[in-house]
PDB file of N, CA and C in Angstrom:
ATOM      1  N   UNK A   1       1.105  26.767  38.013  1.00  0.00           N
ATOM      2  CA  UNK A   1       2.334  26.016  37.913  1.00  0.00           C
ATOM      3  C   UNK A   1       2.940  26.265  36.541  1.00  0.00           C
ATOM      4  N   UNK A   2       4.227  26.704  36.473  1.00  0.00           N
ATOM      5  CA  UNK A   2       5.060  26.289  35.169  1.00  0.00           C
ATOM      6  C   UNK A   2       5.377  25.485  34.436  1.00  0.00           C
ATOM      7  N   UNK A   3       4.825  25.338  33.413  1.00  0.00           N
ATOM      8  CA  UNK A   3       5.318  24.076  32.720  1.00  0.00           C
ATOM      9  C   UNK A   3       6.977  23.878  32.716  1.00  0.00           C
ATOM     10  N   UNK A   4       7.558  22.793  32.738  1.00  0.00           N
ATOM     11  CA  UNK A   4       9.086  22.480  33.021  1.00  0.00           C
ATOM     12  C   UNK A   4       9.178  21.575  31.710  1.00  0.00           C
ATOM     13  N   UNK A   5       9.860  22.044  31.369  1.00  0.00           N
ATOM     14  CA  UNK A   5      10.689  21.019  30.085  1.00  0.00           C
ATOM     15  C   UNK A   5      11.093  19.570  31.016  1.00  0.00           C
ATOM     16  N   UNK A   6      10.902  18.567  30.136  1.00  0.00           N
ATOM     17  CA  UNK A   6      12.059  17.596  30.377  1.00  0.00           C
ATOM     18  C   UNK A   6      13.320  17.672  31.543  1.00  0.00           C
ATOM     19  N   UNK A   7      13.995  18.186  30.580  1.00  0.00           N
ATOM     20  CA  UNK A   7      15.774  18.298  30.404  1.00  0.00           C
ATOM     21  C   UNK A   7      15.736  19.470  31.783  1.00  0.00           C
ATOM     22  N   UNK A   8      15.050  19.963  32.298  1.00  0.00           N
ATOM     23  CA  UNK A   8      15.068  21.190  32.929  1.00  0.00           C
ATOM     24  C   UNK A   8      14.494  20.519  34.551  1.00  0.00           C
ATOM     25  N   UNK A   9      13.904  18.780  34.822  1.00  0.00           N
ATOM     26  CA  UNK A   9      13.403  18.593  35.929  1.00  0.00           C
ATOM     27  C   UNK A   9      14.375  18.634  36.436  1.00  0.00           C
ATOM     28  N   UNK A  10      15.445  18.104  36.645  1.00  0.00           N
ATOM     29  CA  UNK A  10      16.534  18.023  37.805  1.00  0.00           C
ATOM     30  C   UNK A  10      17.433  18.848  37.731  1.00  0.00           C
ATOM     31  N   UNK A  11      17.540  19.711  37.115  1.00  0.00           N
ATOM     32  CA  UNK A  11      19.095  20.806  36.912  1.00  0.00           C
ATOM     33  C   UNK A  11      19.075  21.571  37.868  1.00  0.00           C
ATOM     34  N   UNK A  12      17.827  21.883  38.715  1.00  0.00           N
ATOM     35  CA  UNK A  12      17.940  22.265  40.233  1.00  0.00           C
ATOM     36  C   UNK A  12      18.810  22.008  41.431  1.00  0.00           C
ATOM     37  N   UNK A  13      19.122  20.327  41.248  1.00  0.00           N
ATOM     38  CA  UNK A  13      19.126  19.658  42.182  1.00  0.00           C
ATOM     39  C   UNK A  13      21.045  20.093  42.572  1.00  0.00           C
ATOM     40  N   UNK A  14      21.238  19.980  41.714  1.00  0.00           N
ATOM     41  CA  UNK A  14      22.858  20.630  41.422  1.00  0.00           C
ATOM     42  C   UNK A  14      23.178  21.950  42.632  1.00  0.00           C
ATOM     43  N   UNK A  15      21.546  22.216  42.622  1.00  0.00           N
ATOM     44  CA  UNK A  15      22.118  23.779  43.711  1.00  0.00           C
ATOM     45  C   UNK A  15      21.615  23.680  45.258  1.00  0.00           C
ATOM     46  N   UNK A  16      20.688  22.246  45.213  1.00  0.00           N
ATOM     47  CA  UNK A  16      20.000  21.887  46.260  1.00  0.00           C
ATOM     48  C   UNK A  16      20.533  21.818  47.571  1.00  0.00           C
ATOM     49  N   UNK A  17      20.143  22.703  48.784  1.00  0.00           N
ATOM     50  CA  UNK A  17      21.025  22.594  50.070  1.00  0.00           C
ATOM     51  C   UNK A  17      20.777  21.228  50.962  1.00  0.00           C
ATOM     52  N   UNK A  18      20.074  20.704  50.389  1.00  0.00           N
ATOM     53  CA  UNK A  18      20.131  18.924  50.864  1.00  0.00           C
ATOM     54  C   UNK A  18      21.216  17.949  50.223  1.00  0.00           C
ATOM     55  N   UNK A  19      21.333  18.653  49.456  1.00  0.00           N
ATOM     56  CA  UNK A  19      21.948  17.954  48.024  1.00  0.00           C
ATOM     57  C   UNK A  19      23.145  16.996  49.184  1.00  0.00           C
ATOM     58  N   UNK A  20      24.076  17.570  49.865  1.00  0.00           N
ATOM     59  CA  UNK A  20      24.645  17.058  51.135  1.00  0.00           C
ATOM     60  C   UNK A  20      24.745  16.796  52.036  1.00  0.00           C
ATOM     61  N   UNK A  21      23.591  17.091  52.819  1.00  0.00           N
ATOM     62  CA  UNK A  21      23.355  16.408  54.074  1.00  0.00           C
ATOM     63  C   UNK A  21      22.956  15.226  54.914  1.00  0.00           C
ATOM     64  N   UNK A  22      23.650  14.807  55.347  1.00  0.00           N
ATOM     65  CA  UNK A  22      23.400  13.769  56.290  1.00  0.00           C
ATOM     66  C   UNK A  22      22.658  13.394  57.220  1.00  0.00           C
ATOM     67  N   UNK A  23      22.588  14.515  57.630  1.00  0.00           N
ATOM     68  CA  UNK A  23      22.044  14.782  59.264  1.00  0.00           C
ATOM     69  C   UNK A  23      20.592  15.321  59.618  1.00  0.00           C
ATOM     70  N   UNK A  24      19.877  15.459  58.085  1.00  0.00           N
ATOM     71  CA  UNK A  24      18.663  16.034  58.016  1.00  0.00           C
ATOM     72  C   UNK A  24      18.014  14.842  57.487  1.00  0.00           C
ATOM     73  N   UNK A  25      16.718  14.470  57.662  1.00  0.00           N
ATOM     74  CA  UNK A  25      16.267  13.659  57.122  1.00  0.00           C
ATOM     75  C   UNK A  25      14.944  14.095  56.679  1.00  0.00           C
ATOM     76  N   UNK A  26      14.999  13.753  55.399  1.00  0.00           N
ATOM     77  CA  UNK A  26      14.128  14.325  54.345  1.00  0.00           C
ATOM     78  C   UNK A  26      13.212  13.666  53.711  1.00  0.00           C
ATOM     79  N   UNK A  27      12.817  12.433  54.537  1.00  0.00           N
ATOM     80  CA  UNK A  27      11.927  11.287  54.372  1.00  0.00           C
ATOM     81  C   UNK A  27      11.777  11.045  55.774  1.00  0.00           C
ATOM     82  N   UNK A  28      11.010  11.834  56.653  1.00  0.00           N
ATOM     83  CA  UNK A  28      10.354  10.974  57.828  1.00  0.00           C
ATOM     84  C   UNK A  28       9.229  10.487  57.746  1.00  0.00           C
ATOM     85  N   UNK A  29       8.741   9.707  58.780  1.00  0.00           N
ATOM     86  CA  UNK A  29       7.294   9.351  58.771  1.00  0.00           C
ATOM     87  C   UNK A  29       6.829  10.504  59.304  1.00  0.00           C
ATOM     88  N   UNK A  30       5.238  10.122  59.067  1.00  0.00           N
ATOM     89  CA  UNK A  30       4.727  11.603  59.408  1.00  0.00           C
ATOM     90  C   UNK A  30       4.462  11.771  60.780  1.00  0.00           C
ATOM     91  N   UNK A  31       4.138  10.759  61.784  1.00  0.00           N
ATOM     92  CA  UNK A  31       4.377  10.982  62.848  1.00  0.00           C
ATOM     93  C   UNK A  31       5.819  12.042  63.200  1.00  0.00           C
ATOM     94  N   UNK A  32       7.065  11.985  62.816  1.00  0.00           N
ATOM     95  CA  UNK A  32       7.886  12.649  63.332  1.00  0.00           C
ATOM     96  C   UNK A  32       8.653  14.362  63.092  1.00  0.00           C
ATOM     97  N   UNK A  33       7.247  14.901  63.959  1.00  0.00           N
ATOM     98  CA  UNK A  33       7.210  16.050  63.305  1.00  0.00           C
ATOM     99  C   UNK A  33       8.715  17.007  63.983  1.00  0.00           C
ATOM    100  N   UNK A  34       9.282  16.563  64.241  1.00  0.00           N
ATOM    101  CA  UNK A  34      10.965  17.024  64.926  1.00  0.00           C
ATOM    102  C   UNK A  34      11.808  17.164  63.426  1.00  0.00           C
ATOM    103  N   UNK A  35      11.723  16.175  62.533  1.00  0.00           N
ATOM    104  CA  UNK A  35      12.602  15.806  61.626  1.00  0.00           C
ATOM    105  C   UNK A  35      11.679  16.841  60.157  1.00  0.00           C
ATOM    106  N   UNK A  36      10.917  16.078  60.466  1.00  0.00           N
ATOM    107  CA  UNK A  36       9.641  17.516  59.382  1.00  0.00           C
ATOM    108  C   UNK A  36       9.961  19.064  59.499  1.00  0.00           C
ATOM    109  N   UNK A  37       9.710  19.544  60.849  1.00  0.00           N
ATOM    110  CA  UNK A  37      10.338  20.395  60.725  1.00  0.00           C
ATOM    111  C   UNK A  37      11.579  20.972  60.511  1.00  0.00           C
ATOM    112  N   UNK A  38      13.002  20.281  61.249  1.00  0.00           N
ATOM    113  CA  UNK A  38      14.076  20.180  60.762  1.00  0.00           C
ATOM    114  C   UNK A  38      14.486  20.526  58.940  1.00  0.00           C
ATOM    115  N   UNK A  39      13.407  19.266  58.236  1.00  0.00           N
ATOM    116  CA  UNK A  39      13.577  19.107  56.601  1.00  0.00           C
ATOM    117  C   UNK A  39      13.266  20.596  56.060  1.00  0.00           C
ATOM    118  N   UNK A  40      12.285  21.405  56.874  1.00  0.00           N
ATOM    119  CA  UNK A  40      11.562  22.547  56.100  1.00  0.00           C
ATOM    120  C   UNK A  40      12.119  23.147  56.664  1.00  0.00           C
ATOM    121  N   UNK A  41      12.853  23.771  57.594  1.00  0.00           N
ATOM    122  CA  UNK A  41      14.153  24.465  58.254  1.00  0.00           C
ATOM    123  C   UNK A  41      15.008  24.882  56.530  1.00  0.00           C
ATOM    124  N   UNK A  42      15.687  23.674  56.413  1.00  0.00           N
ATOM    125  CA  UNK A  42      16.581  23.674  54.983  1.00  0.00           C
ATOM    126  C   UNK A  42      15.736  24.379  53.870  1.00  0.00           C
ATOM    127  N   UNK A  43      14.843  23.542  53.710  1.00  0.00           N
ATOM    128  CA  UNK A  43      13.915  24.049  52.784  1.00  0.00           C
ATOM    129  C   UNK A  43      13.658  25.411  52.608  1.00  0.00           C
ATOM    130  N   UNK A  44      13.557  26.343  53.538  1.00  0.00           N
ATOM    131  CA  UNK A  44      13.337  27.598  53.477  1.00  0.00           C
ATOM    132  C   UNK A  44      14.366  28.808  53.129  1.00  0.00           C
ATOM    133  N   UNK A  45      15.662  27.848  53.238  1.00  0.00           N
ATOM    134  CA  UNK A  45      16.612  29.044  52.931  1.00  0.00           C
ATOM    135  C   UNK A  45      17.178  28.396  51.551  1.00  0.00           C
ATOM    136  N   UNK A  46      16.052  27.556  50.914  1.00  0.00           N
ATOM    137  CA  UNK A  46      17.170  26.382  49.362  1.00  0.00           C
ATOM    138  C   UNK A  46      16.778  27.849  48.636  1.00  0.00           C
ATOM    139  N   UNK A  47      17.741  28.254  47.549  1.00  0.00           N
ATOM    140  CA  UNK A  47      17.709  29.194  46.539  1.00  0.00           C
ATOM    141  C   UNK A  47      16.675  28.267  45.278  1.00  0.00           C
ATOM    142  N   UNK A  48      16.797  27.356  45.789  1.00  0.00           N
ATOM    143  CA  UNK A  48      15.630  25.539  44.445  1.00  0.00           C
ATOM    144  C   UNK A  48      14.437  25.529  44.995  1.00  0.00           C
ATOM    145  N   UNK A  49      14.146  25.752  46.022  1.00  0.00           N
ATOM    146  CA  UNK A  49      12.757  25.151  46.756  1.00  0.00           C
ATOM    147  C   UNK A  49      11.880  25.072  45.570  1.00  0.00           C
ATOM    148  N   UNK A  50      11.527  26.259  45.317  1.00  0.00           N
ATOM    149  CA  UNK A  50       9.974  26.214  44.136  1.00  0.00           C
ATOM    150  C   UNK A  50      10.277  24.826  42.991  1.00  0.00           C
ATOM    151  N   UNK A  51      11.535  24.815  42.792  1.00  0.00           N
ATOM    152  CA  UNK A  51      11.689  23.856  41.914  1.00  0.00           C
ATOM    153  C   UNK A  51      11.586  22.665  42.305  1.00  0.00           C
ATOM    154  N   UNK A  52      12.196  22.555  43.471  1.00  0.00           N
ATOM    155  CA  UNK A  52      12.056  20.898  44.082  1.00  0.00           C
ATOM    156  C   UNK A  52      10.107  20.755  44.122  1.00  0.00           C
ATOM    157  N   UNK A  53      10.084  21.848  44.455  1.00  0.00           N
ATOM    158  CA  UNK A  53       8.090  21.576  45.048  1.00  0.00           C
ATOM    159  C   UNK A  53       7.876  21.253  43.194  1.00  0.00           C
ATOM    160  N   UNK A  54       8.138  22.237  42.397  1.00  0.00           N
ATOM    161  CA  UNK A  54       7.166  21.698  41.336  1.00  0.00           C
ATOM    162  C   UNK A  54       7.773  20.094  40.823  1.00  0.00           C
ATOM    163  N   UNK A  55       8.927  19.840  41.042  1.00  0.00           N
ATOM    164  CA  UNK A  55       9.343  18.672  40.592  1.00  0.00           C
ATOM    165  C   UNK A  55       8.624  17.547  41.411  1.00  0.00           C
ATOM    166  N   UNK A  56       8.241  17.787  42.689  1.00  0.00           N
ATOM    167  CA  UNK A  56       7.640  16.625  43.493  1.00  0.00           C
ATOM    168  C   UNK A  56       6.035  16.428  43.500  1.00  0.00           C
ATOM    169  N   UNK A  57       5.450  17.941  42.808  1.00  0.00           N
ATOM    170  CA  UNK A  57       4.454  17.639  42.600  1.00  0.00           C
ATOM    171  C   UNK A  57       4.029  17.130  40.548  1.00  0.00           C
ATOM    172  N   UNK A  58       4.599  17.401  40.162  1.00  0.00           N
ATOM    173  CA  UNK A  58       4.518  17.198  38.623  1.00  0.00           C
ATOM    174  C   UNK A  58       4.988  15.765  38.473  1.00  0.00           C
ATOM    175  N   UNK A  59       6.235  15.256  39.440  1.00  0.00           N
ATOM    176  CA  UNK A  59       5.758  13.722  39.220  1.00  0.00           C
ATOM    177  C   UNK A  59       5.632  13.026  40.509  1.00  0.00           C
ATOM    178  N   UNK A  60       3.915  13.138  40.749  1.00  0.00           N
ATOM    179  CA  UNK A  60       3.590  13.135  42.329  1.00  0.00           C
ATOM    180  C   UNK A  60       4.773  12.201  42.913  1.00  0.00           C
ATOM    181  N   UNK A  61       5.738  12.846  43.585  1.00  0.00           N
ATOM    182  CA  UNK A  61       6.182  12.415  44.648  1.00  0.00           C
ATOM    183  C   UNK A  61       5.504  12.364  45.576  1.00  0.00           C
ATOM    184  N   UNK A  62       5.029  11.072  46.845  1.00  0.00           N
ATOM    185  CA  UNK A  62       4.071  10.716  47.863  1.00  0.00           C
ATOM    186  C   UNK A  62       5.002  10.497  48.970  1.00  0.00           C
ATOM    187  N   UNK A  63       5.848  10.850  48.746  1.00  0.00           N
ATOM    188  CA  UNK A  63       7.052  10.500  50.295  1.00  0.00           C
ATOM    189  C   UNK A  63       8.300  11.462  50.197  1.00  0.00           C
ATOM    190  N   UNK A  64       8.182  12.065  51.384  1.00  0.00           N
ATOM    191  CA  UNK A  64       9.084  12.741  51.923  1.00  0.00           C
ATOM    192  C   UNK A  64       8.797  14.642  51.500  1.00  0.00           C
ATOM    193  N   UNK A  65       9.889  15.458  52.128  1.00  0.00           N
ATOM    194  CA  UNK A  65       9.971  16.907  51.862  1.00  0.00           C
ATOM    195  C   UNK A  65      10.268  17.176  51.164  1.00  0.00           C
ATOM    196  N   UNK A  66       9.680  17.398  49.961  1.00  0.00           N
ATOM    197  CA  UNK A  66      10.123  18.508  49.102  1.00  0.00           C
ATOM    198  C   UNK A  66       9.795  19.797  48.785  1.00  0.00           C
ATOM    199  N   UNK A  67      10.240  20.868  48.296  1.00  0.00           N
ATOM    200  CA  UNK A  67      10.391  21.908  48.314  1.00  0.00           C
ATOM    201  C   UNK A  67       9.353  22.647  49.762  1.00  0.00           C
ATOM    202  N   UNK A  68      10.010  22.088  50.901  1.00  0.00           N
ATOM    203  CA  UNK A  68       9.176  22.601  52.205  1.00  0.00           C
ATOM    204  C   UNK A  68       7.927  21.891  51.976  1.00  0.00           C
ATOM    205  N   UNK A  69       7.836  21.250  51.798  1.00  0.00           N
ATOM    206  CA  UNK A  69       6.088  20.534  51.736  1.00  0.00           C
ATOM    207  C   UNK A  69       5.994  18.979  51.845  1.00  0.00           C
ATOM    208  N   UNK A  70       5.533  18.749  52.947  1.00  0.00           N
ATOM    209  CA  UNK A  70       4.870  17.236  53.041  1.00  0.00           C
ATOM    210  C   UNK A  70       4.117  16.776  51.884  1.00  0.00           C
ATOM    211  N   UNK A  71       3.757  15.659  51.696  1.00  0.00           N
ATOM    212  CA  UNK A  71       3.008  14.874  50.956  1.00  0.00           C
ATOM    213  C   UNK A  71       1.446  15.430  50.771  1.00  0.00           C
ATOM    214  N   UNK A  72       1.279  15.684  52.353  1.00  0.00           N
ATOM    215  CA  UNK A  72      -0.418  15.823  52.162  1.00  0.00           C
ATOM    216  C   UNK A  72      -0.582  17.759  51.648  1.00  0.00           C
ATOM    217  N   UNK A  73       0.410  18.387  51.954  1.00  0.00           N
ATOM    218  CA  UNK A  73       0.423  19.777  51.752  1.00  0.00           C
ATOM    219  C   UNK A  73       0.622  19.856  50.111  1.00  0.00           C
ATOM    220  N   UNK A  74       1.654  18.803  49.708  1.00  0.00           N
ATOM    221  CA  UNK A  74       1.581  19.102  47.936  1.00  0.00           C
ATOM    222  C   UNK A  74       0.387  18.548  47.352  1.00  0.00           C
ATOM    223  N   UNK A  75      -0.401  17.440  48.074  1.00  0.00           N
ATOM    224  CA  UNK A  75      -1.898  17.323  47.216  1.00  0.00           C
ATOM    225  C   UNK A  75      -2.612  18.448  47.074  1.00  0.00           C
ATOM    226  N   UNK A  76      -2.523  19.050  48.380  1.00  0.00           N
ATOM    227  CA  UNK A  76      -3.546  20.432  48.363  1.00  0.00           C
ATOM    228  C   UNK A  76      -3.016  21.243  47.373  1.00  0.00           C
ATOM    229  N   UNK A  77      -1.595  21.841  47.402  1.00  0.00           N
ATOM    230  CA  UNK A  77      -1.741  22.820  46.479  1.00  0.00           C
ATOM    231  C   UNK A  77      -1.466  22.381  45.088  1.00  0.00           C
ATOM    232  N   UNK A  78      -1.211  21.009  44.468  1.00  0.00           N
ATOM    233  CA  UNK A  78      -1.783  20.607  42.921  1.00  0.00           C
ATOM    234  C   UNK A  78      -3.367  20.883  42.807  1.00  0.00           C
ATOM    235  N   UNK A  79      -3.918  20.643  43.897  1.00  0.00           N
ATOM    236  CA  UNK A  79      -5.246  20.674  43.965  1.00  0.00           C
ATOM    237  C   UNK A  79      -5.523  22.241  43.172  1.00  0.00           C
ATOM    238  N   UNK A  80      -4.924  23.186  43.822  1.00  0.00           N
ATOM    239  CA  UNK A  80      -4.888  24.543  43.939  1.00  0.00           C
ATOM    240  C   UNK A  80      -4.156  24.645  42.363  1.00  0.00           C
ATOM    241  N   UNK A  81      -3.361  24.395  42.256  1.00  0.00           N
ATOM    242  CA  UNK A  81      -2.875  24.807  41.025  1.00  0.00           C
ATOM    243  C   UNK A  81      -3.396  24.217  39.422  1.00  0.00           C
ATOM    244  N   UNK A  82      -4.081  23.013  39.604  1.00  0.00           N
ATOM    245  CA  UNK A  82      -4.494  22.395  38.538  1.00  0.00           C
ATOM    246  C   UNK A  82      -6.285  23.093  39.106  1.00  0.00           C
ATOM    247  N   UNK A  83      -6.653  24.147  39.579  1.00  0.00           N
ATOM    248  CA  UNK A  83      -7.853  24.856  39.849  1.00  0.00           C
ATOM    249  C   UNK A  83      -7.512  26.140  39.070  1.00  0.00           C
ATOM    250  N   UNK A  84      -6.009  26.618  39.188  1.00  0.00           N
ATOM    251  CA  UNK A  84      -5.914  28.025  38.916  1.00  0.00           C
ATOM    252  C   UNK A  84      -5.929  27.803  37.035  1.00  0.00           C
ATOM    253  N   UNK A  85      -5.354  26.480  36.718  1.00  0.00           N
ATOM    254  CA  UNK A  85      -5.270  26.121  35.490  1.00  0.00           C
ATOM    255  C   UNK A  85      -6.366  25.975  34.451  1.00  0.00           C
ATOM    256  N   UNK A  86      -7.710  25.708  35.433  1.00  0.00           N
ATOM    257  CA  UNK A  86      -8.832  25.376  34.746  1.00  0.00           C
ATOM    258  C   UNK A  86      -9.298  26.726  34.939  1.00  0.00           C
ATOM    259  N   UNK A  87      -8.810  27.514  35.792  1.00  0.00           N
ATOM    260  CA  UNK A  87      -9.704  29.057  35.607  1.00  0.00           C
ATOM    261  C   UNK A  87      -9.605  29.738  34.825  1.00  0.00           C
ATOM    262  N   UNK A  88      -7.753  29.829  34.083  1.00  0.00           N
ATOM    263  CA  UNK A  88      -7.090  30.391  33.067  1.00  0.00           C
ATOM    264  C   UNK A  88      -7.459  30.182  31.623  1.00  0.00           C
ATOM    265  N   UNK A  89      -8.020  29.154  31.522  1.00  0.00           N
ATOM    266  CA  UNK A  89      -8.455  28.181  29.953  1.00  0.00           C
ATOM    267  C   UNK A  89      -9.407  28.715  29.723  1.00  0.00           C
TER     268      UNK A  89
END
């Protein structure tokens, strides 16, 4: 993972293809995997994704899609990335 400045967490969001939508919902429960997929639909074509993901995992966000990733998918890969971090040191 990249370390992110401050001033640099949200300046993504400006380019975010959710940034306007209505009609997508980007907080379902997890039962509703129609709308999950739908959210990661968007997600895959955002020019931000990586950024939204590191922003939702750096300040654990626990609800909703960000950067294409559920809640339980960004534990795993902090898991993964705070592993690759301790390998590097």
């Amino acid at each position: 993972m990249i370390p992110v400045e401050p001033d640099e967490l949200t300046s993504w969001r400006e380019e975010a293809l959710c940034r306007d939508l209505t009609e997508v919902d980007f907080f379902p429960t997890p039962e509703d995997t129609v709308a999950i997929n739908q959210a990661k639909e968007v997600c895959a074509s955002c020019p931000v994704a990586r950024a939204c993901l590191e922003y939702a995992i750096e300040t654990r966000q626990f609800e909703g899609i960000w950067g294409g990733h559920t809640p339980k998918e960004r534990v795993k890969l902090r898991r993964l990335w705070q592993e690759e971090i301790r390998r590097a040191s």
